[in-house]
Protein backbone atom coordinates (compact mmCIF):
# COMPACT_ATOMS: atom_id res chain seq x y z
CA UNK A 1 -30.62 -37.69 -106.24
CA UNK A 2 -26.70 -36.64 -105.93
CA UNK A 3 -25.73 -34.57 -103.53
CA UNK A 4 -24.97 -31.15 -104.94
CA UNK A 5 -22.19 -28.88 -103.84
CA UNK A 6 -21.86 -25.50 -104.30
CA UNK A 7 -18.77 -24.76 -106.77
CA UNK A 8 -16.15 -22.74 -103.67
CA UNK A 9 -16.35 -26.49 -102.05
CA UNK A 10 -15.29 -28.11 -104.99
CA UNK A 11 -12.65 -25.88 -105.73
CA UNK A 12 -11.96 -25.47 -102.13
CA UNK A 13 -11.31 -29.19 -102.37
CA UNK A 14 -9.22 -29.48 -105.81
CA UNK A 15 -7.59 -26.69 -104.60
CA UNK A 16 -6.10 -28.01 -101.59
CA UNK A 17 -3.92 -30.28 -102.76
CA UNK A 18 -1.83 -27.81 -104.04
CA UNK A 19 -0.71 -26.95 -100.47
CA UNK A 20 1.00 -30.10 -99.74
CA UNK A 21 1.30 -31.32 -103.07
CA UNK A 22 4.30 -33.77 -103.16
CA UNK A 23 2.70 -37.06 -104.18
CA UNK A 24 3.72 -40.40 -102.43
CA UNK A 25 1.99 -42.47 -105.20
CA UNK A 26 1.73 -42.69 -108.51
CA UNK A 27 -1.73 -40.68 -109.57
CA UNK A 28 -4.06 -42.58 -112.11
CA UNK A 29 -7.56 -41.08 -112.84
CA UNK A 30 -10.15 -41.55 -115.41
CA UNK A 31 -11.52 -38.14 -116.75
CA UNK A 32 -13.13 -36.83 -119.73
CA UNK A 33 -13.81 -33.38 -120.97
CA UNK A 34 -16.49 -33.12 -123.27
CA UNK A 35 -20.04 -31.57 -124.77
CA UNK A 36 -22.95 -32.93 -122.99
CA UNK A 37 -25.52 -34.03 -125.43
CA UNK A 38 -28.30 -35.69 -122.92
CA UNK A 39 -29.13 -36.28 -119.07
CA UNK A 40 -31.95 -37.68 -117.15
CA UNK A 41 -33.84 -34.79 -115.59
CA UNK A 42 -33.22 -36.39 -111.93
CA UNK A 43 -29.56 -36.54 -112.75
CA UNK A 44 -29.58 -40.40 -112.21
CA UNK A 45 -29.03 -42.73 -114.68
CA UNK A 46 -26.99 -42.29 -118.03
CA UNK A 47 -25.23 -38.80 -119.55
CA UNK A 48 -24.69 -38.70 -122.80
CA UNK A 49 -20.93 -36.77 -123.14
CA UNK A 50 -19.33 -36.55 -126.58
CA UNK A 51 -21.08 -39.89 -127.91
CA UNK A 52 -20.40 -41.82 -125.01
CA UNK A 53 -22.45 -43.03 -122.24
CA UNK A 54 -21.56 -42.50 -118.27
CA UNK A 55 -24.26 -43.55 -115.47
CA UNK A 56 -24.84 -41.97 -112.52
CA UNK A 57 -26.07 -44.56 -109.84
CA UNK A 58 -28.39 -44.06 -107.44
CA UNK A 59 -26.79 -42.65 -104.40
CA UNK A 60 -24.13 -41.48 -105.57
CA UNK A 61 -22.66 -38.39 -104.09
CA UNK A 62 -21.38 -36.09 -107.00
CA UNK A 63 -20.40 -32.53 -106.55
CA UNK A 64 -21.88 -31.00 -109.44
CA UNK A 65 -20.41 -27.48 -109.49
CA UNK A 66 -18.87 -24.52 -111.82
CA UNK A 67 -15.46 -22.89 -112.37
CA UNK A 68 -15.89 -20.38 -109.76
CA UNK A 69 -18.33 -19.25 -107.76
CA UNK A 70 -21.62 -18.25 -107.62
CA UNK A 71 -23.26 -20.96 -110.04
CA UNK A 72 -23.24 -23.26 -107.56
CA UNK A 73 -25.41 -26.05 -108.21
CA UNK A 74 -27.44 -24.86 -111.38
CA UNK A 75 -28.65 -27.10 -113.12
CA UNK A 76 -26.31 -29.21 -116.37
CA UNK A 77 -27.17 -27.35 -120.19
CA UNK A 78 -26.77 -29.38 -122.62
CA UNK A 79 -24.04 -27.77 -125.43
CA UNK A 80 -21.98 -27.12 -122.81
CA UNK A 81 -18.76 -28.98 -121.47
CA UNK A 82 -18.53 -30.89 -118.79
CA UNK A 83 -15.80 -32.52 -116.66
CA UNK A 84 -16.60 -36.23 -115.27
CA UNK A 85 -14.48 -38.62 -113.18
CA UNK A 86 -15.19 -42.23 -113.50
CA UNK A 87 -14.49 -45.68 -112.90
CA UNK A 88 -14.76 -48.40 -115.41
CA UNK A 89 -16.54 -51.52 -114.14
CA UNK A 90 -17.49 -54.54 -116.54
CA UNK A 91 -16.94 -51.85 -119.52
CA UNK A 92 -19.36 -49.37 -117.80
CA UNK A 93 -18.21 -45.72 -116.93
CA UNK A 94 -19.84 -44.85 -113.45
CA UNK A 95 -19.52 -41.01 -112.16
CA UNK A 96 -17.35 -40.08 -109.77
CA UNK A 97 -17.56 -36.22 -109.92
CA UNK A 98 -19.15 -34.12 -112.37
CA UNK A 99 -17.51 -30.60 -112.90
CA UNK A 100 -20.32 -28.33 -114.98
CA UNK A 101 -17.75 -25.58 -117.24
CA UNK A 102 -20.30 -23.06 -117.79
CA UNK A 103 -19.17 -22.28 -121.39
CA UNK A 104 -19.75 -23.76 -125.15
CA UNK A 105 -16.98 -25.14 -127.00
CA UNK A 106 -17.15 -22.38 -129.08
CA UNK A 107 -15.88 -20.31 -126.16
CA UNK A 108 -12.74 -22.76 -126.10
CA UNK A 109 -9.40 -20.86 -127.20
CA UNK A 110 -5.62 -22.66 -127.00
CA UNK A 111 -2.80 -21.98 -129.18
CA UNK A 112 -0.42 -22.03 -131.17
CA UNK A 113 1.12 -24.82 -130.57
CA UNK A 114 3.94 -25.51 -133.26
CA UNK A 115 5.40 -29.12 -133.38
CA UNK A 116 8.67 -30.06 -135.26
CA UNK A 117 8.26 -32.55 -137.80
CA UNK A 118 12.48 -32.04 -139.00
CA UNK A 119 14.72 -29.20 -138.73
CA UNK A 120 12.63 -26.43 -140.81
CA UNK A 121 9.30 -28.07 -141.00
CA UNK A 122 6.43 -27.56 -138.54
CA UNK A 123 2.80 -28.56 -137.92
CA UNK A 124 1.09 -25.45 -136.24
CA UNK A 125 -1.94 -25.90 -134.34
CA UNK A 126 -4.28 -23.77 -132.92
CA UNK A 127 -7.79 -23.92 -131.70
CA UNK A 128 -10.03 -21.46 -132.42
CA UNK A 129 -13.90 -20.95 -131.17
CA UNK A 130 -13.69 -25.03 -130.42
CA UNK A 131 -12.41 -25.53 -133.86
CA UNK A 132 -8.72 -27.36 -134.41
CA UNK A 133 -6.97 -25.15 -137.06
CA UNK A 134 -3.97 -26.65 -138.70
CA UNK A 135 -1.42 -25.20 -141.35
CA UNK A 136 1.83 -26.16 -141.96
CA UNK A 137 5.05 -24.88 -142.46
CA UNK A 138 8.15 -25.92 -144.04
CA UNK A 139 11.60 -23.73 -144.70
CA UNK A 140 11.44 -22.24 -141.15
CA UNK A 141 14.67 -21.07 -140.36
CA UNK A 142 15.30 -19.15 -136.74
CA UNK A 143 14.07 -15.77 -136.35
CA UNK A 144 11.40 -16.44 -138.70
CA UNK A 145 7.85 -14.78 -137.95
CA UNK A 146 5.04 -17.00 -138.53
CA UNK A 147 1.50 -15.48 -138.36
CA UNK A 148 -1.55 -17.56 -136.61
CA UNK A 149 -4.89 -17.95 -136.52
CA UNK A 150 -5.12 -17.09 -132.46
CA UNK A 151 -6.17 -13.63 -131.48
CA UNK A 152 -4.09 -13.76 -128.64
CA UNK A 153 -0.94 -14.50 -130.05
CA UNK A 154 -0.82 -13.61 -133.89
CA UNK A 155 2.43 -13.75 -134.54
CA UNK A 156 5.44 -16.02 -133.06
CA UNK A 157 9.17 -15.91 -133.43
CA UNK A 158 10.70 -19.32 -134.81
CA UNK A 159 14.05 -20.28 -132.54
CA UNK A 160 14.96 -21.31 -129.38
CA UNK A 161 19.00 -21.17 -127.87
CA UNK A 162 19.79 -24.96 -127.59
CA UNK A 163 21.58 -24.01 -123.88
CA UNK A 164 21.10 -22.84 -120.29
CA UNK A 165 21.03 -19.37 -120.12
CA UNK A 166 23.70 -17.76 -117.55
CA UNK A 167 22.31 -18.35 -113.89
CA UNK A 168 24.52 -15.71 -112.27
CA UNK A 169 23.48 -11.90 -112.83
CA UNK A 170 25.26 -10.25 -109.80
CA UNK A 171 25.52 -6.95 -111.43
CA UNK A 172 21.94 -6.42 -112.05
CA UNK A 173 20.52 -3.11 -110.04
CA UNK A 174 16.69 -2.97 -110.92
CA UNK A 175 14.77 -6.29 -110.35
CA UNK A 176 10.94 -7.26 -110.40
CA UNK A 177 9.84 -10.60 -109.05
CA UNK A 178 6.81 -12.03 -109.60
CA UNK A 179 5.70 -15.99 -108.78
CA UNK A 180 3.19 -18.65 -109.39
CA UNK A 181 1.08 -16.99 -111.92
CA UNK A 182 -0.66 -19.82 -113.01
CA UNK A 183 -2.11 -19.21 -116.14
CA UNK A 184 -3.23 -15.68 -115.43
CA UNK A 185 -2.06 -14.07 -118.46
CA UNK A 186 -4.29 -11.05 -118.19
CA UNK A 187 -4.09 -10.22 -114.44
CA UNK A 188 -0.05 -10.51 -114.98
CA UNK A 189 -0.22 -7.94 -118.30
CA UNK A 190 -1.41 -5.70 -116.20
CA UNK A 191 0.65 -5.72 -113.22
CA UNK A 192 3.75 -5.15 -115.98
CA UNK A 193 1.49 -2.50 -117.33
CA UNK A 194 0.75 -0.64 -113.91
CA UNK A 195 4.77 -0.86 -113.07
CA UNK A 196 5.99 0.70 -116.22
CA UNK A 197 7.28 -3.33 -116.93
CA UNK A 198 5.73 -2.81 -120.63
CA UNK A 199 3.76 0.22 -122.50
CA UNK A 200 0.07 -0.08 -123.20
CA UNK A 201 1.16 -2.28 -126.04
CA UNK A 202 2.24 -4.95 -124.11
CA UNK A 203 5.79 -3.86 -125.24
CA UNK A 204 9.44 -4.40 -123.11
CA UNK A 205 9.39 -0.71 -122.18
CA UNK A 206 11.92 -1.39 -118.67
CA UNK A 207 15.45 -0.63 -120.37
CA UNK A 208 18.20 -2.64 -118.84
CA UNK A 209 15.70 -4.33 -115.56
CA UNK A 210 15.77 -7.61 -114.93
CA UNK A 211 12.16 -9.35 -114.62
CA UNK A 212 12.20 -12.97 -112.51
CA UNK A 213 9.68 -15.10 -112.96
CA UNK A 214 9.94 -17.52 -110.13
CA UNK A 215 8.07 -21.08 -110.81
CA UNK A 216 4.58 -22.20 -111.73
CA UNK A 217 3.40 -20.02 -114.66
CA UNK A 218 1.84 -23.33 -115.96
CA UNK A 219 -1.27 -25.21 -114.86
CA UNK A 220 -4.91 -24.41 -113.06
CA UNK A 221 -5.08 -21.11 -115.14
CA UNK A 222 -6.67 -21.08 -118.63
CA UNK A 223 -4.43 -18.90 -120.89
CA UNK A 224 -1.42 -20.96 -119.97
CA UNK A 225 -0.20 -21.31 -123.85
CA UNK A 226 -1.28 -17.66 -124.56
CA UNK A 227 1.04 -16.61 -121.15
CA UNK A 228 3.86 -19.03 -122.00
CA UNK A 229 4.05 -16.82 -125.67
CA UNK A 230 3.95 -13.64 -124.22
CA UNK A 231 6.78 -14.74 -121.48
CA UNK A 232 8.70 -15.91 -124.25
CA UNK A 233 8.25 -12.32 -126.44
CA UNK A 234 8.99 -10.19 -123.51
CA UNK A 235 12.20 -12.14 -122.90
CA UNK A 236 13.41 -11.23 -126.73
CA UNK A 237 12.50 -7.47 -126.44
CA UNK A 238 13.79 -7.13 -123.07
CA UNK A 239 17.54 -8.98 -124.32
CA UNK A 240 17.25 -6.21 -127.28
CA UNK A 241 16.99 -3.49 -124.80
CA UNK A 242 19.50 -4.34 -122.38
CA UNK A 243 17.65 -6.19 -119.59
CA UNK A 244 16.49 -9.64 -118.97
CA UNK A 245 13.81 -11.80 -118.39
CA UNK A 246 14.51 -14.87 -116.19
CA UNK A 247 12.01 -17.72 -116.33
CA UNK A 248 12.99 -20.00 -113.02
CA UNK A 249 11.13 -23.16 -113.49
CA UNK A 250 9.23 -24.94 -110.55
CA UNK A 251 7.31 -28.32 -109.90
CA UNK A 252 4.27 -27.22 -111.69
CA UNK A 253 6.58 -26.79 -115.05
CA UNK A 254 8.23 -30.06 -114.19
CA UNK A 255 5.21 -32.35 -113.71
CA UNK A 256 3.92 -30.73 -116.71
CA UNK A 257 6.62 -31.70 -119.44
CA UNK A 258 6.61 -35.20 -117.70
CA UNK A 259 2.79 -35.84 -118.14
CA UNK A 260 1.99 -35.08 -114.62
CA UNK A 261 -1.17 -33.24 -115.31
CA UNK A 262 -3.63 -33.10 -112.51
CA UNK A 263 -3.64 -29.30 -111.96
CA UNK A 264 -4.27 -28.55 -115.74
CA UNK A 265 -7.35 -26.11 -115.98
CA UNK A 266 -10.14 -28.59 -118.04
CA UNK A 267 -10.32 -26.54 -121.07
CA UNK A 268 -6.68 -28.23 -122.07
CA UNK A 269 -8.24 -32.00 -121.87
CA UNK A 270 -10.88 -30.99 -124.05
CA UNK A 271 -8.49 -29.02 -126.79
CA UNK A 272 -5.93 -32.25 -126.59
CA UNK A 273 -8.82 -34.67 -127.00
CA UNK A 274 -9.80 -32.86 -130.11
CA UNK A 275 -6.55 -32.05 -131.10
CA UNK A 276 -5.20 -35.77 -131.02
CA UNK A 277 -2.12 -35.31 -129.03
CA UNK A 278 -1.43 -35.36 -125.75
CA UNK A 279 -0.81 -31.90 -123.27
CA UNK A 280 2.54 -33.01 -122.30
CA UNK A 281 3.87 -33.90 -126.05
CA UNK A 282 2.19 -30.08 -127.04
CA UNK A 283 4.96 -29.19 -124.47
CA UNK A 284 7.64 -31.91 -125.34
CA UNK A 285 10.97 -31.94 -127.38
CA UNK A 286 9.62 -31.71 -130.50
CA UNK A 287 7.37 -28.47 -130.11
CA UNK A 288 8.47 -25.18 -129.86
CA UNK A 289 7.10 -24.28 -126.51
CA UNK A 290 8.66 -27.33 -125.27
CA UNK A 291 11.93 -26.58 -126.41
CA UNK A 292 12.13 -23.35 -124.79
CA UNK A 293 10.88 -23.96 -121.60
CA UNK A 294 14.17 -27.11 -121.09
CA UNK A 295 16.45 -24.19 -121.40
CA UNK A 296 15.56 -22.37 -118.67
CA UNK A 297 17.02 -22.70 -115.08
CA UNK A 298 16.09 -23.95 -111.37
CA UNK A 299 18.17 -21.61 -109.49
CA UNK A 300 19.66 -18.44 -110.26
CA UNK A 301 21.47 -15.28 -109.08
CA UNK A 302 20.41 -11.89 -109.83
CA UNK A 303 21.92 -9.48 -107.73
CA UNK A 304 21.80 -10.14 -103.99
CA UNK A 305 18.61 -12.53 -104.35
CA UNK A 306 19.11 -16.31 -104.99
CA UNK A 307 16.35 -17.08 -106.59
CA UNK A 308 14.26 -20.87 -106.11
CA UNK A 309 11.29 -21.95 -107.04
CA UNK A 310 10.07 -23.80 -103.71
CA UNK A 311 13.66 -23.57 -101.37
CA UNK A 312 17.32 -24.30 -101.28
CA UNK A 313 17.38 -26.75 -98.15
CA UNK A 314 20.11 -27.33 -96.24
CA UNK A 315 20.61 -30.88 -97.59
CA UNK A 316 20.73 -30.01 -100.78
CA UNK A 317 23.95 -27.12 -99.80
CA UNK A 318 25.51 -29.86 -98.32
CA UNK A 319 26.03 -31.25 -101.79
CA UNK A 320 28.46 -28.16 -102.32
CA UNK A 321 27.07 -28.04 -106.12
CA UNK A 322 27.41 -24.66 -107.84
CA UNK A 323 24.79 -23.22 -109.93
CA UNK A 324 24.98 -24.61 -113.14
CA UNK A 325 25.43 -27.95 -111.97
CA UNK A 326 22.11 -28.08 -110.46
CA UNK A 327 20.70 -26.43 -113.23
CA UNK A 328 22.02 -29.33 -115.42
CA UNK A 329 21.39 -32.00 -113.42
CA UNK A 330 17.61 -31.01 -113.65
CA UNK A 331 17.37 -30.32 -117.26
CA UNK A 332 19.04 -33.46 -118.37
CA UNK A 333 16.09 -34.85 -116.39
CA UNK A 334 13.45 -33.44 -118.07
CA UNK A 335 10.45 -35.05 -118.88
CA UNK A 336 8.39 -38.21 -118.44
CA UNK A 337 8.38 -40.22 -116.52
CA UNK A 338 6.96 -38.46 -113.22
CA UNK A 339 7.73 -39.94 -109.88
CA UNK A 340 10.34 -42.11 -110.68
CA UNK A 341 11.41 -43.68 -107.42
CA UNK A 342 15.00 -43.49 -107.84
CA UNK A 343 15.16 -40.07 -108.00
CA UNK A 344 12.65 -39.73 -104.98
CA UNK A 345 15.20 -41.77 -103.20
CA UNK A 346 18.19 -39.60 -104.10
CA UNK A 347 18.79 -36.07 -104.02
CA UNK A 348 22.39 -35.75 -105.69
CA UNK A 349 20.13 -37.51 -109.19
CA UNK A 350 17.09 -36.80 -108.48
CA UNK A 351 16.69 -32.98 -107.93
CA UNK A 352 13.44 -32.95 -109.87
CA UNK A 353 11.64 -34.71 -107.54
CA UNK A 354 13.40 -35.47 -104.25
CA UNK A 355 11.33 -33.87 -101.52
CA UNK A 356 14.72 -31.91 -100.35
CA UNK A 357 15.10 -30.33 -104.08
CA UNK A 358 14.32 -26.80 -105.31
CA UNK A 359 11.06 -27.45 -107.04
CA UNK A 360 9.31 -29.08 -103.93
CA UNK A 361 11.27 -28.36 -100.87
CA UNK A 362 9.23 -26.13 -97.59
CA UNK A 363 11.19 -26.23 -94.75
CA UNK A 364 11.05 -22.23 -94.37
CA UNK A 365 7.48 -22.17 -93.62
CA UNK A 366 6.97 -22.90 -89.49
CA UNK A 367 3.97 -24.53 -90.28
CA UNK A 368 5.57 -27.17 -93.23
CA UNK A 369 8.98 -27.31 -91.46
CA UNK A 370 8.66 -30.36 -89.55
CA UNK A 371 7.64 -32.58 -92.54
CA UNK A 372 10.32 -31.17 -94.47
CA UNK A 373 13.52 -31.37 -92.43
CA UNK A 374 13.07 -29.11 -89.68
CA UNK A 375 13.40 -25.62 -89.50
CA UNK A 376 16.81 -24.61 -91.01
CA UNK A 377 19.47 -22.86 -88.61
CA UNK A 378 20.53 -19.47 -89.13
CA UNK A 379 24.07 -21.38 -89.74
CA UNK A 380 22.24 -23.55 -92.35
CA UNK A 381 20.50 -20.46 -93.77
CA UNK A 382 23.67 -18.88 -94.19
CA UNK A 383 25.81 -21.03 -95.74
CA UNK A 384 23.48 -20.96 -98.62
CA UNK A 385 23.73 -17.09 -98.49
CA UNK A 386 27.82 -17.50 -98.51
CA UNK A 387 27.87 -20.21 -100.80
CA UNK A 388 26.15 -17.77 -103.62
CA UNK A 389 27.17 -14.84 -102.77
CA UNK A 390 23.38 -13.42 -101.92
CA UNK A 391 21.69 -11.38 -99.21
CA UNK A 392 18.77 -13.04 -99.39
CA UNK A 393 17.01 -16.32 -101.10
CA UNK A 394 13.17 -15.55 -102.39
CA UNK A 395 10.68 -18.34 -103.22
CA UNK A 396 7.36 -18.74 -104.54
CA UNK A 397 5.83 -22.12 -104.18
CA UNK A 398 4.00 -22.03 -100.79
CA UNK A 399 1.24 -19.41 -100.76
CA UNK A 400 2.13 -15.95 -98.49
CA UNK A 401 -0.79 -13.17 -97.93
CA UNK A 402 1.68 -10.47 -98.96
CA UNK A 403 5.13 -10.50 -100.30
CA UNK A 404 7.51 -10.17 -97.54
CA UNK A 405 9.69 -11.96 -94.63
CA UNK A 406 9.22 -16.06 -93.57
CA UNK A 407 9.13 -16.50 -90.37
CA UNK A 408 10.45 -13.39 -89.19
CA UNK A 409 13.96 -13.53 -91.54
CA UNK A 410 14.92 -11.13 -93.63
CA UNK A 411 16.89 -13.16 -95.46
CA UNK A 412 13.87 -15.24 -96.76
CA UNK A 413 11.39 -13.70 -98.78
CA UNK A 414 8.22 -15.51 -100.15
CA UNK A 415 6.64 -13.84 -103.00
CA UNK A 416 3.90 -16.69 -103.64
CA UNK A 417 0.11 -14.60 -104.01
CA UNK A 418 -2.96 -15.10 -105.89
CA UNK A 419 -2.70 -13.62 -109.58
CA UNK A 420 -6.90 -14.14 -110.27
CA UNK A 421 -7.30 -10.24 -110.25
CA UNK A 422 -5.23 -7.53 -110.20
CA UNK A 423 -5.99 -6.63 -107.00
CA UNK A 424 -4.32 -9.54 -105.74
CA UNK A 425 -1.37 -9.58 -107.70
CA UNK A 426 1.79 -8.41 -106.20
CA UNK A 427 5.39 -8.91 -106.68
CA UNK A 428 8.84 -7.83 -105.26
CA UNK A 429 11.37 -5.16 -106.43
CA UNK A 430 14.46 -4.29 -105.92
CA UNK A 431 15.84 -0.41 -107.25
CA UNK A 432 18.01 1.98 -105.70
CA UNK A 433 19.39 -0.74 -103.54
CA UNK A 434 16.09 -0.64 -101.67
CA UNK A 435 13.05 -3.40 -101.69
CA UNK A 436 9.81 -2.86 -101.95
CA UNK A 437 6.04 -4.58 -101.93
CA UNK A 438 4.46 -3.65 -105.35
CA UNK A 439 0.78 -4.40 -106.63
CA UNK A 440 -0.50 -3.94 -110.10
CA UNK A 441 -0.90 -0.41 -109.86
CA UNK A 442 2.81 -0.17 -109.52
CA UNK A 443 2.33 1.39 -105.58
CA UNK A 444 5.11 0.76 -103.57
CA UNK A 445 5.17 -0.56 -99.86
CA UNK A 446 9.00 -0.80 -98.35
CA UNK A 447 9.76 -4.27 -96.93
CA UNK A 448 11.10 -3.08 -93.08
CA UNK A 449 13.48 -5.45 -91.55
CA UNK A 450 11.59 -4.46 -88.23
CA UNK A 451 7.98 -5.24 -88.95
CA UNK A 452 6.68 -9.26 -88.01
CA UNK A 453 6.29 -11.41 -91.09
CA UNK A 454 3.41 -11.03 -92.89
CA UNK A 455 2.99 -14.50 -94.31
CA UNK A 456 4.23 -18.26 -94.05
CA UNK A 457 2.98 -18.69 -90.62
């Protein structure tokens, strides 16, 4: 019989990669997400998943866990979904890994996705309780409201600005920063909720504050669309009221719009399968959602904080490129394919995915630095600082245990924590010319120059 696993290894496992995640090879996996119909009570032999047949060989050592702990290694249901990787040999799927979901199809929610089909006609699709919904819409003109079938995200405003937004906001006095949410769209409402961010109705209620959203609000989660909507809402009410939302983009965002998709949460390959189109075109040129998320930036300014996704390394300052040339550089490269080796090779064209650029780069972190550079000076550090005009650069990327100083400088800040619960979720603020440490509950905790790092190490 397989070996089975309890669930925390598996994750523990899929999980890990994200530490060091900057691929030297190409990835290539066969995977399918689908209902299992039939199994043989000993677990070897074939499994019947959405009409097609994978065999489990004798021996074979299979993790056979769920989403999150404690199911463990209870046993497969059929009606449920399940997530297998396999290899093809002589026309034959044989198991790799089997991932048990836990959940029906009905349970499956994802939507609305709206793809272009010409300048005011659009397909939107949305799945609801398993089910693909389609409807379509033609005369769309910008600022249009178009109502959907999710319950999550009734309504959507039709438009997005065909250009960068500004990258400089030196003037700004009251900032929130928040990183790496990953999907959590619930934890995140109500960390805006418990810091007076937005009003019980999920409403801008922060006047003129700026909100930065610092990288990787896509993948592993699995209300990525549903966040991506409510992101994109927040940043129209918040424009209307005086203040700003800044979406930074990172490598997760990145990988995603060039069909990188390793880290997606399991539920997506089962909507795209049924859906007929795949994740990355649901967040390509010709949909909505994909449209809005190229004009957004890698690096900005907002008062004294340079904000990054991963890091601003010292090779890339030695570039001397100013903010909006970076940010252009990046956008114009966009989308598939991922990995291309020129732009490994070169930083200057290939600050995507160059291992020095701002979506990928670690050298802050002691315990990264050597395989990313070395540790940068305090000269290095602070030509970055004077080259801006900052105090301070903040990153998410790398995962802290509490918002604060890397290694021991005050002039790096990592804001990376777990968003599962709210009672991880944390982010950094800036009001009164004072920062602070503040959880979903909206206490504050002053960041002291004085105190030893609490993360990165």
């Amino acid at each position: 019989m397989p070996r089975l696993v309890s669930s925390f290894l598996l994750f523990a496992s899929m999980m890990a990669m994200s530490v060091g995640a900057w691929p030297a090879s190409v990835f290539a996996v066969d995977e399918a997400v689908g209902v299992l119909e039939s199994f043989d009570a000993n677990y070897i032999g074939e499994w019947r998943i959405d009409g097609r047949t994978f065999v489990v060989e004798e021996g074979a050592d299979i993790p056979v866990a769920g989403p999150s702990p404690p199911l463990g290694a209870d046993p497969p249901v059929t009606g449920q979904l399940v997530r297998v990787k396999y290899d093809v040999r002589e026309g034959i799927r044989y198991v790799t890994q089997i991932q048990l979901l836990g959940i029906g199809p009905e349970s499956v929610q994802d939507g609305p996705h709206l793809i272009w089909r010409d300048a005011d006609t659009a397909t939107m699709i949305t799945m609801v309780n398993g089910e693909v919904v389609r409807t379509e819409h033609d005369g769309i003109a910008d600022g249009d409201e178009l109502a959907t079938p999710s319950r999550a995200v009734p309504v959507v405003t039709v438009g997005s600005s065909s250009a960068l937004p500004a990258a400089s906001w030196p003037d700004a006095a009251k900032i929130l920063a928040v990183s790496d949410l990953e999907g959590n769209r619930e934890t995140f409402l109500e960390f805006l909720k418990g810091n007076g961010v937005v009003d019980d109705a999920g409403q801008w209620s922060w006047g003129d504050g700026h909100l930065v959203l610092n990288g990787d609000i896509v993948d592993r989660g699995d209300q990525v669309t549903e966040l991506l909507w409510l992101i994109r809402r927040l940043e129209r009410e918040a424009r209307d009221a005086g203040g700003r939302v800044h979406y930074v983009l990172g490598n997760h965002e990145s990988m995603v719009m060039a069909g990188d998709l390793r880290y997606i949460h399991p539920k997506y390959r089962f909507s795209t399968d049924r859906i007929g189109t795949a994740y990355e075109d649901l967040h390509g040129p010709e949909s909505e959602l994909g449209r809005w998320l190229r004009n957004h930036n890698s690096v900005i300014r907002v008062g004294p904080f340079l904000f990054v996704h991963a890091g601003y390394s010292p090779e890339l300052d030695r570039l001397g490129l100013e903010l909006d040339e970076i940010n252009r550089t990046i956008n114009v490269g966009l989308g598939p394919p991922a990995w291309p080796a020129a732009a490994k090779a070169d930083l200057r064209t290939g600050l995507i995915w160059h291992q020095q650029g701002p979506h990928w780069y670690r050298g802050y972190f002691p315990r990264h630095a050597e395989g990313w550079g070395g540790r940068p000076t305090d000269e290095e550090i602070g030509s970055i600082l004077n080259r801006h005009g900052v105090k301070h650069i903040v990153v998410g990327h790398t995962v802290v245990d509490d918002v604060g100083w890397i290694d021991g400088r005050p002039e790096l800040i990592g804001i990376d924590v777990a968003w599962r619960d709210p009672s991880e979720a944390a982010g950094l603020l800036h009001q009164d010319g004072r920062l602070y440490r503040v959880d979903a509950t909206g206490r504050r905790t002053p960041l002291d120059p004085g105190r030893p790092t609490p993360s990165g190490e």
